[in-house]
N, C-alpha and C. Protein backbone atom coordinates (compact mmCIF):
# COMPACT_ATOMS: atom_id res chain seq x y z
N UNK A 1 0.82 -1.19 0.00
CA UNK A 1 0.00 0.00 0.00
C UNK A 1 0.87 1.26 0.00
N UNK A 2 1.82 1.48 0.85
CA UNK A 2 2.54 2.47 0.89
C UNK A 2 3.21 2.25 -0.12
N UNK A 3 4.16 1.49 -1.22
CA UNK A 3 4.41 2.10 -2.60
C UNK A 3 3.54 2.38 -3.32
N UNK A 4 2.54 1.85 -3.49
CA UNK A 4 1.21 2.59 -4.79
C UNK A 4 1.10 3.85 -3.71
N UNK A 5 0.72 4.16 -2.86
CA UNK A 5 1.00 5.79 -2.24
C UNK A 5 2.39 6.64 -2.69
N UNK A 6 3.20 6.11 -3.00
CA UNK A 6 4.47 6.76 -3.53
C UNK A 6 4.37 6.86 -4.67
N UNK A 7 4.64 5.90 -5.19
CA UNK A 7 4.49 5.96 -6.47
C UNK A 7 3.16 7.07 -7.22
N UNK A 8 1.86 7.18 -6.59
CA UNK A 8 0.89 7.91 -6.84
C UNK A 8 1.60 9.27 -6.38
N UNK A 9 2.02 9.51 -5.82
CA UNK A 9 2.60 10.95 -5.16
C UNK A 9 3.86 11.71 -6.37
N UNK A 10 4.85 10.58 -6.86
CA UNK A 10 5.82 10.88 -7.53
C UNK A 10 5.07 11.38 -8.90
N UNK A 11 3.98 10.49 -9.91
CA UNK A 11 2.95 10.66 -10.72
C UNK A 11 2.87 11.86 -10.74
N UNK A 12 1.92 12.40 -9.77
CA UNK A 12 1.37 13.51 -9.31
C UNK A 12 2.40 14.80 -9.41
N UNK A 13 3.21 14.65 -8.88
CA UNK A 13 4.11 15.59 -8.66
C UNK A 13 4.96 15.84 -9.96
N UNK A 14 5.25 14.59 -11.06
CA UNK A 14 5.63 14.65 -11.92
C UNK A 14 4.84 15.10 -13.16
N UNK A 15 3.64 15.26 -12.81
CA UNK A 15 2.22 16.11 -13.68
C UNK A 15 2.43 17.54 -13.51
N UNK A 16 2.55 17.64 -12.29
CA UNK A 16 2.78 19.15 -11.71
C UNK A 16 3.94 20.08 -12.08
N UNK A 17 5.12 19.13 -12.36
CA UNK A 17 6.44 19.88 -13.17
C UNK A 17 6.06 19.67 -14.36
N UNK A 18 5.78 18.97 -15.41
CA UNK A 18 5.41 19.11 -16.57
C UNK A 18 4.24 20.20 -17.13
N UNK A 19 2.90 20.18 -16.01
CA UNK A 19 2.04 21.24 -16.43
C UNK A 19 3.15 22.83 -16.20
N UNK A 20 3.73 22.99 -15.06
CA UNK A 20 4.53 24.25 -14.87
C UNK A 20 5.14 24.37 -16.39
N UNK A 21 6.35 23.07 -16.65
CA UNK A 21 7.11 23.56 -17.36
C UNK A 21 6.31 23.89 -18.95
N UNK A 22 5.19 23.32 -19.12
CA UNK A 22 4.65 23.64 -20.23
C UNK A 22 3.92 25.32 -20.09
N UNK A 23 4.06 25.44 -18.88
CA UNK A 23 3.22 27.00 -18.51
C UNK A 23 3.93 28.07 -18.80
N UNK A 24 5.06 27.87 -18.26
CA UNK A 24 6.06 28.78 -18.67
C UNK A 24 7.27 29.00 -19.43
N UNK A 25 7.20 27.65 -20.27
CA UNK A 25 8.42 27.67 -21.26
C UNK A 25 7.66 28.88 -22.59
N UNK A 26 6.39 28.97 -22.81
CA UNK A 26 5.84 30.00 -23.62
C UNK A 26 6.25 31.24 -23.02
N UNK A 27 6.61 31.66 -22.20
CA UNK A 27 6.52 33.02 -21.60
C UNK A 27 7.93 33.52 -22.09
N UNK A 28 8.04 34.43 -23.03
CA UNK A 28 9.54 35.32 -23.30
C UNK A 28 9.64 34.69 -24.12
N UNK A 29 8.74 33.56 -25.16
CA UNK A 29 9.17 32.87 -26.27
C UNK A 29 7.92 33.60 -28.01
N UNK A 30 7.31 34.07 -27.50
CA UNK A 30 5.74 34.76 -28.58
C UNK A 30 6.77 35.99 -28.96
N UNK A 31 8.07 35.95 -29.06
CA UNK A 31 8.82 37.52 -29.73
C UNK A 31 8.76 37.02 -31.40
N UNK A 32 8.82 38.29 -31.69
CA UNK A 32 8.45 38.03 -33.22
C UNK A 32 9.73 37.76 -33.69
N UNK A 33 10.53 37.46 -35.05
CA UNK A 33 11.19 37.33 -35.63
C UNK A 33 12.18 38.20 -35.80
N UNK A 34 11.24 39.39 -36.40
CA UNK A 34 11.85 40.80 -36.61
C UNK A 34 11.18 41.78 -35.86
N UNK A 35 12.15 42.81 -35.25
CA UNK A 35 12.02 43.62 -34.51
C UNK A 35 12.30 44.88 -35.18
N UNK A 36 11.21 46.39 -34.81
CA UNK A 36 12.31 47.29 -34.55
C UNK A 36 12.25 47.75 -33.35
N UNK A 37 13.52 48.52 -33.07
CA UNK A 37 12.74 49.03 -31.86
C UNK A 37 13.85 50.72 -31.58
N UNK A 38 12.76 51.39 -30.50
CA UNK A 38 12.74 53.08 -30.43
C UNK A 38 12.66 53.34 -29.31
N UNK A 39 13.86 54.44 -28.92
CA UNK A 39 14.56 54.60 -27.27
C UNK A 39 14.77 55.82 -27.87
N UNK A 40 13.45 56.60 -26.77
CA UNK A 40 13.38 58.09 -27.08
C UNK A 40 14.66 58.80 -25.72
N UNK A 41 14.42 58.22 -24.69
CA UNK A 41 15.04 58.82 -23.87
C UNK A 41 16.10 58.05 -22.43
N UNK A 42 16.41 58.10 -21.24
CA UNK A 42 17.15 57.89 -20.98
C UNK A 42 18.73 58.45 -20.17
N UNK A 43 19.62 58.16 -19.78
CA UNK A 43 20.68 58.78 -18.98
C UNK A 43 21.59 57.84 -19.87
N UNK A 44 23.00 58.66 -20.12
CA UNK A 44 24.06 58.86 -20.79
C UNK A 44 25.27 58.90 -19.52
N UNK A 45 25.67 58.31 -19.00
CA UNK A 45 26.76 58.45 -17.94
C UNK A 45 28.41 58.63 -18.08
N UNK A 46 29.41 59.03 -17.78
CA UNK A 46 30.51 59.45 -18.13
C UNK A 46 31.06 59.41 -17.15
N UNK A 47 32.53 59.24 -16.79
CA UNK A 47 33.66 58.91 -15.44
C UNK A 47 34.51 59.84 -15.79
N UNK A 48 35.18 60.83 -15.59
CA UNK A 48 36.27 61.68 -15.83
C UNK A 48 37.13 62.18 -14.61
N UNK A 49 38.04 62.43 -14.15
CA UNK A 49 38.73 63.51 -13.61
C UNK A 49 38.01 62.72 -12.08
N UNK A 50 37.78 62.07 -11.68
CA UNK A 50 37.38 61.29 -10.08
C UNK A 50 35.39 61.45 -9.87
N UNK A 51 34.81 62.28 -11.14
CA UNK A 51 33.75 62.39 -10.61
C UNK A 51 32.52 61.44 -11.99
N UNK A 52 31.43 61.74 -11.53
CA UNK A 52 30.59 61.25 -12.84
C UNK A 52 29.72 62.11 -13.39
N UNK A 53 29.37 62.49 -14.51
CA UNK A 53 28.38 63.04 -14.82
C UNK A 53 27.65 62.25 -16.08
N UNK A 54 26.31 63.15 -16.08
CA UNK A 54 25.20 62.49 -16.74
C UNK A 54 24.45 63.24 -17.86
N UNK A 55 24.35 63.54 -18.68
CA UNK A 55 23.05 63.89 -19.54
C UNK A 55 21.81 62.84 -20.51
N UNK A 56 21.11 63.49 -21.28
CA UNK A 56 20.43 62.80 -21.69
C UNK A 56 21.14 62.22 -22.81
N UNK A 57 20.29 61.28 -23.47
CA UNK A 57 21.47 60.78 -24.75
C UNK A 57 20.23 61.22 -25.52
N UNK A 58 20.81 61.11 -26.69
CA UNK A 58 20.49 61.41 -28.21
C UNK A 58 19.15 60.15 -28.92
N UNK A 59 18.07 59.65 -29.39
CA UNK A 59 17.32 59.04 -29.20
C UNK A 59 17.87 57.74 -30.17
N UNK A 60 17.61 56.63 -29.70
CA UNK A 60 18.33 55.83 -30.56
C UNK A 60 16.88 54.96 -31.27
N UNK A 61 17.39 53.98 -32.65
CA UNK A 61 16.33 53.50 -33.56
C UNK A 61 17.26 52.21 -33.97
N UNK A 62 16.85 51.36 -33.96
CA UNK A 62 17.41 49.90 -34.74
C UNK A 62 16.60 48.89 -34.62
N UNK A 63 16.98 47.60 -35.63
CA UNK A 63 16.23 46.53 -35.54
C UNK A 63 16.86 45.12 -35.45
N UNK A 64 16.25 44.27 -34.59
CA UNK A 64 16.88 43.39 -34.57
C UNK A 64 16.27 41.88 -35.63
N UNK A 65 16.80 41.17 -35.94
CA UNK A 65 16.26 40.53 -37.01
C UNK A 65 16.80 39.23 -37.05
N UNK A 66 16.09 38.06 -37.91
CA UNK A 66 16.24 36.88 -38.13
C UNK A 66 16.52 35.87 -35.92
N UNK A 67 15.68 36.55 -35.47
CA UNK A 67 15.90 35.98 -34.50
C UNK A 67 15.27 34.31 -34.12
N UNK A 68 16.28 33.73 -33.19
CA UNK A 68 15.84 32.24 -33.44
C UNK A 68 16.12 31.87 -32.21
N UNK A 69 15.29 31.95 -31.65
CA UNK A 69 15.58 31.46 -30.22
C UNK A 69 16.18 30.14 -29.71
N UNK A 70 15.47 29.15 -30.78
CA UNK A 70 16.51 27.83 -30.39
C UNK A 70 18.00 27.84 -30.46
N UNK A 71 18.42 28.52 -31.88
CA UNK A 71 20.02 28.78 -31.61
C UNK A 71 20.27 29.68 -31.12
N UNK A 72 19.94 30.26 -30.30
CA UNK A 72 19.62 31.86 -29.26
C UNK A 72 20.73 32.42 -30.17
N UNK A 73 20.29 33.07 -31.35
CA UNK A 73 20.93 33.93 -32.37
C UNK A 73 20.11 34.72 -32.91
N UNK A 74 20.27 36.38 -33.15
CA UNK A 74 19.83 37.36 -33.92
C UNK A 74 20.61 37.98 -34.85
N UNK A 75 20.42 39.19 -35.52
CA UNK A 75 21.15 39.84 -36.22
C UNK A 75 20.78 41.10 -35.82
N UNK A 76 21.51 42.67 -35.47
CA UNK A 76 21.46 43.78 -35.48
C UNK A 76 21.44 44.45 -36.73
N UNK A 77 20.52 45.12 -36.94
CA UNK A 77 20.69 45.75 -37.74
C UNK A 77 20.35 47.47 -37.58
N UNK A 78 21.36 48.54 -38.08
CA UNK A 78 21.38 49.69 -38.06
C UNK A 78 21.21 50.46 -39.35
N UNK A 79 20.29 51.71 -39.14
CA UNK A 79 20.57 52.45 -40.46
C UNK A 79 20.24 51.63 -42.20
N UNK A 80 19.25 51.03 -41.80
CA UNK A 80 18.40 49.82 -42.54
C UNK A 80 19.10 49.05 -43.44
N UNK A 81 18.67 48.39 -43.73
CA UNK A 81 19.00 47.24 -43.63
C UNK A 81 19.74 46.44 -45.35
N UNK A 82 20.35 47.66 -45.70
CA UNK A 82 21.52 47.70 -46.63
C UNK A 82 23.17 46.97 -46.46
N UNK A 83 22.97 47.60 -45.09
CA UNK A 83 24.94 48.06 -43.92
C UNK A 83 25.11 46.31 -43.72
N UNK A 84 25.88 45.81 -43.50
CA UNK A 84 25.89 44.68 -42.77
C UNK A 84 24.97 44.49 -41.15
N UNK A 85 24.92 43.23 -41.04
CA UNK A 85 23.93 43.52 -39.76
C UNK A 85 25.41 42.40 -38.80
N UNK A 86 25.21 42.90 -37.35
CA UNK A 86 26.15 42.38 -36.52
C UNK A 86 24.98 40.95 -35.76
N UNK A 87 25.92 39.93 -35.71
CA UNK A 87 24.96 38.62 -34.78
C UNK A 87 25.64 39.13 -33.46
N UNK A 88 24.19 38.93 -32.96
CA UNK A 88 23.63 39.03 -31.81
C UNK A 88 23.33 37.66 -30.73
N UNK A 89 24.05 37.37 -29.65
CA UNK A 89 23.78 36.32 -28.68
C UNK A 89 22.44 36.76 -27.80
N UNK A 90 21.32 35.29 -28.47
CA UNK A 90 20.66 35.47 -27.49
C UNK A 90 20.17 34.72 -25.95
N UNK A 91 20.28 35.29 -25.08
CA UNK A 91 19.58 34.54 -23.50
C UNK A 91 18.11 34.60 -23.19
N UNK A 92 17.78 33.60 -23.03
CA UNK A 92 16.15 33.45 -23.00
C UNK A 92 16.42 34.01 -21.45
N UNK A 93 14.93 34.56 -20.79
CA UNK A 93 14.86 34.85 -19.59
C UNK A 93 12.99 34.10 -19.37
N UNK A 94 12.49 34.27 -18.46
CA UNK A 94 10.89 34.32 -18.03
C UNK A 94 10.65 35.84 -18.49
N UNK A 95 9.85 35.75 -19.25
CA UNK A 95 9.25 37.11 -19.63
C UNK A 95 10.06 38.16 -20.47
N UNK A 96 11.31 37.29 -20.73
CA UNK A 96 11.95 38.34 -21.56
C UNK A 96 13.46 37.85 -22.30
N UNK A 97 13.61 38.49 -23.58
CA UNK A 97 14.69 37.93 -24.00
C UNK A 97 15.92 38.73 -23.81
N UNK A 98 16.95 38.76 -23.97
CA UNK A 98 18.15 39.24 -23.98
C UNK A 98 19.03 39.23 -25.00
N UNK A 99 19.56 40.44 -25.80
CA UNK A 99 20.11 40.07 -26.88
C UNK A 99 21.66 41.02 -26.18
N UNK A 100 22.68 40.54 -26.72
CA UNK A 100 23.82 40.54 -26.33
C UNK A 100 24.80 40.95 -27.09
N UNK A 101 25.45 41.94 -27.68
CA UNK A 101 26.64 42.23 -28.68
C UNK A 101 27.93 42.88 -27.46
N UNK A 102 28.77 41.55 -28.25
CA UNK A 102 30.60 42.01 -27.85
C UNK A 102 30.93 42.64 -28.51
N UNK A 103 31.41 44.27 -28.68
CA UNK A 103 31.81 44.84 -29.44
C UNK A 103 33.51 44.39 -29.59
N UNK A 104 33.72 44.75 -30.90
CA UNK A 104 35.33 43.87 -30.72
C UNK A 104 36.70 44.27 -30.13
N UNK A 105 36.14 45.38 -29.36
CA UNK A 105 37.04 45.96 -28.44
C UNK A 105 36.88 45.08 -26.60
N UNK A 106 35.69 44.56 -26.76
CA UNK A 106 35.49 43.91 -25.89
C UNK A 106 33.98 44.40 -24.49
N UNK A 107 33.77 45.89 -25.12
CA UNK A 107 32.64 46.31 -24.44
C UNK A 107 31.27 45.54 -24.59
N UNK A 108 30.32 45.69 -23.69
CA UNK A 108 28.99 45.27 -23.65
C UNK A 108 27.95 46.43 -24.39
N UNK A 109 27.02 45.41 -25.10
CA UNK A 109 25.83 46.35 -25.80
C UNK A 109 24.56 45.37 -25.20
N UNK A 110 23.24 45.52 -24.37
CA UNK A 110 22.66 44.66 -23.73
C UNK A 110 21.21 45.08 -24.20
N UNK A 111 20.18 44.59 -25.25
CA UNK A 111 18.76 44.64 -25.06
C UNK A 111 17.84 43.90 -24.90
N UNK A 112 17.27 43.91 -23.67
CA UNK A 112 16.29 43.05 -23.12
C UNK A 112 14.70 43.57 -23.44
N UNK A 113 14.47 42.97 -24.43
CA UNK A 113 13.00 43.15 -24.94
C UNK A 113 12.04 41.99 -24.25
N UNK A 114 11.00 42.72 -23.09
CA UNK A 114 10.14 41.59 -22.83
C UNK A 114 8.43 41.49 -23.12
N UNK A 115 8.27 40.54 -22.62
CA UNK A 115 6.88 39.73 -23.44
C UNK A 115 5.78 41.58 -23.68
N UNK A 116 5.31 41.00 -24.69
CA UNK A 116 4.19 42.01 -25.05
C UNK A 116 3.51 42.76 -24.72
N UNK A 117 3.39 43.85 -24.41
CA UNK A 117 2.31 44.78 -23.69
C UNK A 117 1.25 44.73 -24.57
N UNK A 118 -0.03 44.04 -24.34
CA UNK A 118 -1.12 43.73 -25.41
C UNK A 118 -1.82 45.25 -25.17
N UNK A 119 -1.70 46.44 -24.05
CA UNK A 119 -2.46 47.43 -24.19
C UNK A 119 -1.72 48.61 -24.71
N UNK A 120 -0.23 48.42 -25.32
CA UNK A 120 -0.02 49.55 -26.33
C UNK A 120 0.80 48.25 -27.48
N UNK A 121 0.68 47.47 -27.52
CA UNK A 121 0.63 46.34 -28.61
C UNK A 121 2.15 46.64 -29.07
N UNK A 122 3.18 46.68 -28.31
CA UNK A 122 4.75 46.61 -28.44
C UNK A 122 5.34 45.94 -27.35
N UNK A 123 6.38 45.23 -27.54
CA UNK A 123 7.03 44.92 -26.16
C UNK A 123 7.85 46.17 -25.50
N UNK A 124 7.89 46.02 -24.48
CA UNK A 124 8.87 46.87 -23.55
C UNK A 124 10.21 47.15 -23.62
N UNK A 125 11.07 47.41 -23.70
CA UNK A 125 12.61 47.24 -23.80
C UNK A 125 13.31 48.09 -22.97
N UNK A 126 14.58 47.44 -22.51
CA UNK A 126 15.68 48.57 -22.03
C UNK A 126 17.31 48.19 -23.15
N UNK A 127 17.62 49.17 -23.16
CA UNK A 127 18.89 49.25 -24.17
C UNK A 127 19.73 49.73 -23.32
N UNK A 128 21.17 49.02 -22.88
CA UNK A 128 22.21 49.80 -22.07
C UNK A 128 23.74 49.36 -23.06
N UNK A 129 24.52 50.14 -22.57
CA UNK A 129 25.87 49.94 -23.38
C UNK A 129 26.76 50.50 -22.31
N UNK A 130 27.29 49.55 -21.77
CA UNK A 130 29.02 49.59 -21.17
C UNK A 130 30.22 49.88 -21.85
N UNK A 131 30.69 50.85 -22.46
CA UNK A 131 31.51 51.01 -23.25
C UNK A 131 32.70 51.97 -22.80
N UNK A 132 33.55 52.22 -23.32
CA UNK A 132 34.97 53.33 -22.62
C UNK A 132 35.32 53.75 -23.83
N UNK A 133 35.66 55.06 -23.28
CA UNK A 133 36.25 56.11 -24.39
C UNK A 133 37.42 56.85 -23.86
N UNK A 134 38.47 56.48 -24.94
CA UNK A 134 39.84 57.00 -23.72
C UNK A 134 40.25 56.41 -22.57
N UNK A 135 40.03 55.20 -22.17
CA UNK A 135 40.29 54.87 -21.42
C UNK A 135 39.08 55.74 -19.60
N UNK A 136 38.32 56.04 -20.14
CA UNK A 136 37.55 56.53 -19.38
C UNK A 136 35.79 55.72 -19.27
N UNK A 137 35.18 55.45 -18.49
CA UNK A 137 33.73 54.70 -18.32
C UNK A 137 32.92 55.68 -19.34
N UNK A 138 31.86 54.77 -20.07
CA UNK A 138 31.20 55.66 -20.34
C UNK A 138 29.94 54.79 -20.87
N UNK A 139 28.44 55.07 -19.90
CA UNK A 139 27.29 53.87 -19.81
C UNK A 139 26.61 54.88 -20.50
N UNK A 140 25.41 53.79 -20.62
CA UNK A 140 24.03 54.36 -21.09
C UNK A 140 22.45 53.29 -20.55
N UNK A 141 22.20 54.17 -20.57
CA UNK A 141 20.67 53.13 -20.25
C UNK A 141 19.46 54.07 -20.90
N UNK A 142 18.63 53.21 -21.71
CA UNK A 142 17.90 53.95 -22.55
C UNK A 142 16.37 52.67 -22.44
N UNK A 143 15.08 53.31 -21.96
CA UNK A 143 14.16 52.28 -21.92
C UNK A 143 13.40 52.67 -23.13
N UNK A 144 12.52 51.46 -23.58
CA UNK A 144 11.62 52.16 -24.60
C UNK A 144 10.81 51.20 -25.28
N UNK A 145 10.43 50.75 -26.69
CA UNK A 145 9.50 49.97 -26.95
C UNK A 145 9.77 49.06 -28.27
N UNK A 146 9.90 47.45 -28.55
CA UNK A 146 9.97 46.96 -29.86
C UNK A 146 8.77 46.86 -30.05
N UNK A 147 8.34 47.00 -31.75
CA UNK A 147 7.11 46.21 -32.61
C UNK A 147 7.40 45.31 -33.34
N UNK A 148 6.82 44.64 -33.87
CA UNK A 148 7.13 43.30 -34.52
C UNK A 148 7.43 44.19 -36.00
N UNK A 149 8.26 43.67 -36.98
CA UNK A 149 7.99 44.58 -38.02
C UNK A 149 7.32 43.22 -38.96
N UNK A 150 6.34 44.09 -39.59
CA UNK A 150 5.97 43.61 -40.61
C UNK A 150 6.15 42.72 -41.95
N UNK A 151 6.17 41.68 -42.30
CA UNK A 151 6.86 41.08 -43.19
C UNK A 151 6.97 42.08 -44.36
N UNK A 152 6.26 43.07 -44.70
CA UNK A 152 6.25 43.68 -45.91
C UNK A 152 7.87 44.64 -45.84
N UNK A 153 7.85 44.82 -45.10
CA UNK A 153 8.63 45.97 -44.39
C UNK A 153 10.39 45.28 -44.47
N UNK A 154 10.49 44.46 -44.48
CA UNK A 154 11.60 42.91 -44.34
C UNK A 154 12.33 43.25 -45.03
């Protein structure tokens, strides 16, 4: 009696990780293919001389494209889509993806676009960049919004 009680318990419990994992392996996975996406505003940060300062940055526009989540790979693309486009590493998260560029100096470029806002019908995004100039820090963090782009648009 007490193994068919175990055994019924392990069952059970093994229903219960499978319904989860089927619950939430969709979540941060409904991103469209092609992206663009638009970062109106934001803080611009700078290290100089022992202190930091900040202004706004300049509004940024790009798209990210051919994304494939199984080979967690994208492509960047800037200034449409003529230029070469840079691949992009991607990290799945819960609710959100992560796209990743090493610049070949070795700085970080980081955008985390997550699941859909169905009441302004774009996902959410933050765009940051760790980068140095002169040997000096110099960040950014810029939030703002992807849309799916359109196949016509491609």
């Amino acid at each position: 009696m007490r193994g068919a009680v175990v055994s019924l318990l392990g069952a059970c419990f093994g229903a219960v990780l499978t319904l989860f994992n089927v619950a939430t392996s969709a979540q941060g996975e409904g991103i469209a293919t092609d992206l663009t996406c638009e970062f109106e505003g934001g803080l611009s940060s700078s290290y100089s001389g022992g202190t930091f300062a900040s202004r706004a940055p300049l509004p940024l526009r790009f798209g990210i494209g051919e994304i494939d989540l199984e080979k967690q790979s994208a492509r960047l693309r800037v200034g449409g889509s003529d230029g070469p486009a840079t691949t992009l590493r991607v990290i799945r998260a819960l609710n959100a993806n992560h796209f990743l560029e090493v610049v070949p100096e070795g700085f970080l470029v980081l955008t985390t676009v997550y699941d859909i806002d169905p009441a302004v019908g774009a996902y959410p995004a933050v765009h940051s960049r760790h980068l140095g100039v002169l040997g000096q820090p110099v960040f950014a963090q810029y939030p703002g919004f992807c849309k799916a782009l359109p196949p016509a648009a491609r």
